[in-house]
N, C-alpha and C. Protein backbone atom coordinates (compact mmCIF):
# COMPACT_ATOMS: atom_id res chain seq x y z
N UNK A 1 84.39 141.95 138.28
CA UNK A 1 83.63 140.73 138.23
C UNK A 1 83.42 140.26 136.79
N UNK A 2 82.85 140.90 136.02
CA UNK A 2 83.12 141.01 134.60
C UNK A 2 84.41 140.32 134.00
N UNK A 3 85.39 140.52 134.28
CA UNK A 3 86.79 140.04 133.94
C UNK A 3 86.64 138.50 134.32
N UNK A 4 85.90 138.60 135.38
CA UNK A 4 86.57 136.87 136.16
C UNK A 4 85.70 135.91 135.57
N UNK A 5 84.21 136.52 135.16
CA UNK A 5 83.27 135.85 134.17
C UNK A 5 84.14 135.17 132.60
N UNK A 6 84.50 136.44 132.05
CA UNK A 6 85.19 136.27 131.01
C UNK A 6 86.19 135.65 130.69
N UNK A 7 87.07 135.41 131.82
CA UNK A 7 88.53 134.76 131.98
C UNK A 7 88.15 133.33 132.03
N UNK A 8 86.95 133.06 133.14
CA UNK A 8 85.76 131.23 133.17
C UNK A 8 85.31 131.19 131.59
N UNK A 9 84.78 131.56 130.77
CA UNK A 9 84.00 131.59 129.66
C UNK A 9 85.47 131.27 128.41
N UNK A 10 86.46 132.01 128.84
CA UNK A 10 87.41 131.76 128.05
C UNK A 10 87.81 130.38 128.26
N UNK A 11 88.18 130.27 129.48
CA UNK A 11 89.04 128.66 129.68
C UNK A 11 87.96 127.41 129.31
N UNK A 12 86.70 128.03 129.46
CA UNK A 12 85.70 127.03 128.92
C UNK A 12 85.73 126.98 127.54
N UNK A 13 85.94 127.66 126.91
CA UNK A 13 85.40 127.36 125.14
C UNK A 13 86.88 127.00 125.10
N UNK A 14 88.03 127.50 125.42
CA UNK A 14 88.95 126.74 125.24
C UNK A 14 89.18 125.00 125.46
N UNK A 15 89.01 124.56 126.69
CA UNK A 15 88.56 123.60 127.36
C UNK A 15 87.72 122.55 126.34
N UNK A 16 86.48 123.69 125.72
CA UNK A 16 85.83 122.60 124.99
C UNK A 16 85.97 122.07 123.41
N UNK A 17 87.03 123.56 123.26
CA UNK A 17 87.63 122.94 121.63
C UNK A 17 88.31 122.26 121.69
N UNK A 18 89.53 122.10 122.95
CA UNK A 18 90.40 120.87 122.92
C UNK A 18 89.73 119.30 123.09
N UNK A 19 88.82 119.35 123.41
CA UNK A 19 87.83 117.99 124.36
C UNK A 19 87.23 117.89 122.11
N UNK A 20 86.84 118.60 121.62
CA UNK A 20 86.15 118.76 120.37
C UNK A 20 87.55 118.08 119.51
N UNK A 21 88.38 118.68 119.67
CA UNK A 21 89.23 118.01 118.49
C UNK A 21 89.91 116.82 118.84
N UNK A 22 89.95 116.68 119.84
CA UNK A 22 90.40 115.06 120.46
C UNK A 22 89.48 114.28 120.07
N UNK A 23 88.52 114.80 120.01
CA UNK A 23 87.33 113.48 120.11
C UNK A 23 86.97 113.64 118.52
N UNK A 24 87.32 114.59 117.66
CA UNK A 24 87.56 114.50 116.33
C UNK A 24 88.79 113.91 115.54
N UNK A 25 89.38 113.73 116.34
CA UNK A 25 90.70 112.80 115.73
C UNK A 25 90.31 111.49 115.40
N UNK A 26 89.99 110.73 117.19
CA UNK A 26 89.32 109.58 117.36
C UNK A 26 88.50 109.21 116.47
N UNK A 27 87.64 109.61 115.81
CA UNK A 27 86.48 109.55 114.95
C UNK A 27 87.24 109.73 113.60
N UNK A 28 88.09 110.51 113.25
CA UNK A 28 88.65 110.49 112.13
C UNK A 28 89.69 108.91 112.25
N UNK A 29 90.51 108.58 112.80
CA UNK A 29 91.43 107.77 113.04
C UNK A 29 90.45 106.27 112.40
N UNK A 30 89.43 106.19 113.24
CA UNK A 30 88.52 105.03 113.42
C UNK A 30 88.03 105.25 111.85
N UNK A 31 87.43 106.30 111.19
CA UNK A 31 86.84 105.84 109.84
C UNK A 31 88.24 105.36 108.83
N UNK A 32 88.85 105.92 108.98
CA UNK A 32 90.48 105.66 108.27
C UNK A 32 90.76 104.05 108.58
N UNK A 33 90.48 103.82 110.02
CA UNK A 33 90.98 102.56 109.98
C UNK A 33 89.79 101.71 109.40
N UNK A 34 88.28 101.73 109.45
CA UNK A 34 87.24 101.38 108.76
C UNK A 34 87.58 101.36 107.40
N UNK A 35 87.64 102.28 106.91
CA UNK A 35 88.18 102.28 105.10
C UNK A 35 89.05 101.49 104.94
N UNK A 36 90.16 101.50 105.59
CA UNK A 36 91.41 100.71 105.39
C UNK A 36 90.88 98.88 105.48
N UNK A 37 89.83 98.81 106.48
CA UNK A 37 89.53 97.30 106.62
C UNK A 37 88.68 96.90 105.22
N UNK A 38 87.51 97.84 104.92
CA UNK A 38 87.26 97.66 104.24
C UNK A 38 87.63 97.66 102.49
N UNK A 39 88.72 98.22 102.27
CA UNK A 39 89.36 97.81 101.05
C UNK A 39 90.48 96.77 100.93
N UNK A 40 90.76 96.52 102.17
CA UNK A 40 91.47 95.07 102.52
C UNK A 40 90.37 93.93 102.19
N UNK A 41 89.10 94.14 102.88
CA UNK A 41 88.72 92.82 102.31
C UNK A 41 87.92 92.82 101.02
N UNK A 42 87.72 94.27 100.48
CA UNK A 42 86.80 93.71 98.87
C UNK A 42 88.04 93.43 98.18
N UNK A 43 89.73 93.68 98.57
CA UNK A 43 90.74 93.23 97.42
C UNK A 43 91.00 92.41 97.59
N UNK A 44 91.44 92.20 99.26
CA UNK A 44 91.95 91.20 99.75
C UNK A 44 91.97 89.59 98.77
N UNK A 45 93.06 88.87 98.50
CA UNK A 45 92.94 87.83 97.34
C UNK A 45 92.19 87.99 96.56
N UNK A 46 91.99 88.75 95.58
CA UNK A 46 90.85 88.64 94.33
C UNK A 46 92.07 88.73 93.24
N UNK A 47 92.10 88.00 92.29
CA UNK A 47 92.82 88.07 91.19
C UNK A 47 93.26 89.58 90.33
N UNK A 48 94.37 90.17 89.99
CA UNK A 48 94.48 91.33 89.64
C UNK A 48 93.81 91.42 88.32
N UNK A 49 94.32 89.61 87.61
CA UNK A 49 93.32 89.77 86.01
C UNK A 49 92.17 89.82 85.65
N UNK A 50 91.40 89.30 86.76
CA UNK A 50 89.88 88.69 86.35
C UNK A 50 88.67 89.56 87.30
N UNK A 51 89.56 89.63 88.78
CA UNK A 51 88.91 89.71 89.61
C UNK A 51 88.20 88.91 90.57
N UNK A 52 88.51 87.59 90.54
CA UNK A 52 87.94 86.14 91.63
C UNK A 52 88.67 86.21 92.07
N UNK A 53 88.26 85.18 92.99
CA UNK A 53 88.69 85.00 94.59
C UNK A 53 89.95 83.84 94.10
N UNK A 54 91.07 83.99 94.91
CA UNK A 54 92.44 83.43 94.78
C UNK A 54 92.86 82.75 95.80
N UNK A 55 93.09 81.47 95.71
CA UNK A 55 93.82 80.72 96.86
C UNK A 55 95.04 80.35 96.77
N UNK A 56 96.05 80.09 97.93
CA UNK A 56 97.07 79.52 98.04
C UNK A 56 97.59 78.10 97.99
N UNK A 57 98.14 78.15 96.87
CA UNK A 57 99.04 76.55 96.35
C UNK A 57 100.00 76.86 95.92
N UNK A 58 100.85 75.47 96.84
CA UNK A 58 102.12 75.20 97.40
C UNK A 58 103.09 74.65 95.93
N UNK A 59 104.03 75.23 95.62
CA UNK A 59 104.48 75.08 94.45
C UNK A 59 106.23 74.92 95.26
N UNK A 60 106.98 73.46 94.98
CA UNK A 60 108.32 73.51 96.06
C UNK A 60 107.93 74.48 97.28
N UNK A 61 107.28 73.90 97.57
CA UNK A 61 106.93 74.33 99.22
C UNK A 61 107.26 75.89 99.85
N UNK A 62 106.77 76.53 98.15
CA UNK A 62 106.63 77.94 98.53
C UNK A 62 105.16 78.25 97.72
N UNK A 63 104.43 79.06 98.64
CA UNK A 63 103.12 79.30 98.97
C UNK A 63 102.90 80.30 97.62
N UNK A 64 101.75 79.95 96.83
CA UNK A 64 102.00 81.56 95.35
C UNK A 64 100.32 81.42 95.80
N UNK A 65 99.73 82.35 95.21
CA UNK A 65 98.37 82.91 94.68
C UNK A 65 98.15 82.13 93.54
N UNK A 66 96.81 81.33 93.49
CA UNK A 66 96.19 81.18 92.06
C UNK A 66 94.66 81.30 91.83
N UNK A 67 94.77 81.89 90.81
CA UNK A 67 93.21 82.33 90.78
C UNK A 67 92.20 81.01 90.60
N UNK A 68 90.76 81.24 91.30
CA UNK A 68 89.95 79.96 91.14
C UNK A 68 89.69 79.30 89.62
N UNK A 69 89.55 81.08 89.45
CA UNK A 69 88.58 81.00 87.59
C UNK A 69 89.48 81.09 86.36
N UNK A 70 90.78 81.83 86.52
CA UNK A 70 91.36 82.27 84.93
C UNK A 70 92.75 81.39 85.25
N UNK A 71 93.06 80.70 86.62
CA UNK A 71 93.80 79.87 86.93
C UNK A 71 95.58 80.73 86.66
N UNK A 72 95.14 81.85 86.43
CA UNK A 72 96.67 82.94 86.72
C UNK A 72 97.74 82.29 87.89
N UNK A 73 99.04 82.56 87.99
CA UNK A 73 99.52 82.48 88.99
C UNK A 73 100.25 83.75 89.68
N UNK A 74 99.78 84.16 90.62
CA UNK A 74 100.63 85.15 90.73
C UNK A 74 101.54 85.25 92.16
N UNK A 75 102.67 85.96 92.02
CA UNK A 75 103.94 85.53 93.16
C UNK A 75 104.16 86.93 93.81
N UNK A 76 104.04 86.38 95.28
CA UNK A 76 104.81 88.02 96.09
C UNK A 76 106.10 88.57 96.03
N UNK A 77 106.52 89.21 96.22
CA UNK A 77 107.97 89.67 96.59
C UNK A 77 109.10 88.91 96.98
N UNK A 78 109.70 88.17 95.77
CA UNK A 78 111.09 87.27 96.46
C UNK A 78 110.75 85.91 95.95
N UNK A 79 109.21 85.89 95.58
CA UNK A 79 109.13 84.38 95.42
C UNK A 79 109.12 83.58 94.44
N UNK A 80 109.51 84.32 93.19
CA UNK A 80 109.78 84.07 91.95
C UNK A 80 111.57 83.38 91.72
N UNK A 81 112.32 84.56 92.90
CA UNK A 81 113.61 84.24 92.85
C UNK A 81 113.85 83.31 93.70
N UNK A 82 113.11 82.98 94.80
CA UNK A 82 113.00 81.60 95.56
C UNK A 82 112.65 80.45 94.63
N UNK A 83 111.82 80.24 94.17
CA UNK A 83 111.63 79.52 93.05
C UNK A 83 112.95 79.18 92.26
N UNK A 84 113.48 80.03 92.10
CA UNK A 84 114.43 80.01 90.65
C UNK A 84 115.61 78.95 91.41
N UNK A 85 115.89 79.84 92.72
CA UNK A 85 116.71 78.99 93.24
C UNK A 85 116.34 77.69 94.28
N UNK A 86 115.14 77.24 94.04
CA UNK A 86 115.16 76.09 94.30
C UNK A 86 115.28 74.95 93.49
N UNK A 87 115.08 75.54 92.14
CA UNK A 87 115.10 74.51 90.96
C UNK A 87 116.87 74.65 90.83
């Protein structure tokens, strides 16, 4: 009887570490994705030089970053050479 106690007690703590680390993933996953939102939006468009907030203007009808305050321009990936070859 002893055995069959022990063999229940086993599949239970087993049982409940798996239920424990699932539900520790979840919770890990979710602050990761929390962090991730939240350094998306304190960077999200802020100027790399100054640090203000940056809007989009249309320069040959390709879209660049310019800062509100130090009036920087800055270009994504490709759009410098789009530029080049539109002129």
């Amino acid at each position: 009887m002893d055995q069959k106690i022990a063999k229940e007690d086993e599949f239970f703590h087993q049982h409940n570490q798996k239920l424990i680390e699932e539900r520790r993933k979840k919770i890990d996953a979710k602050r990761a994705e929390e962090d991730k939102e939240l350094r998306k939006n304190t960077h999200w468009m802020k100027c790399p030089k100054c640090g203000h907030d940056m809007e989009e203007v249309n320069i040959e009808n390709i879209l660049v970053d310019k800062c509100t305050e130090c009036e920087g321009l800055f270009f994504d990936r490709d759009e410098v050479d789009t530029l080049i070859e539109v002129r």
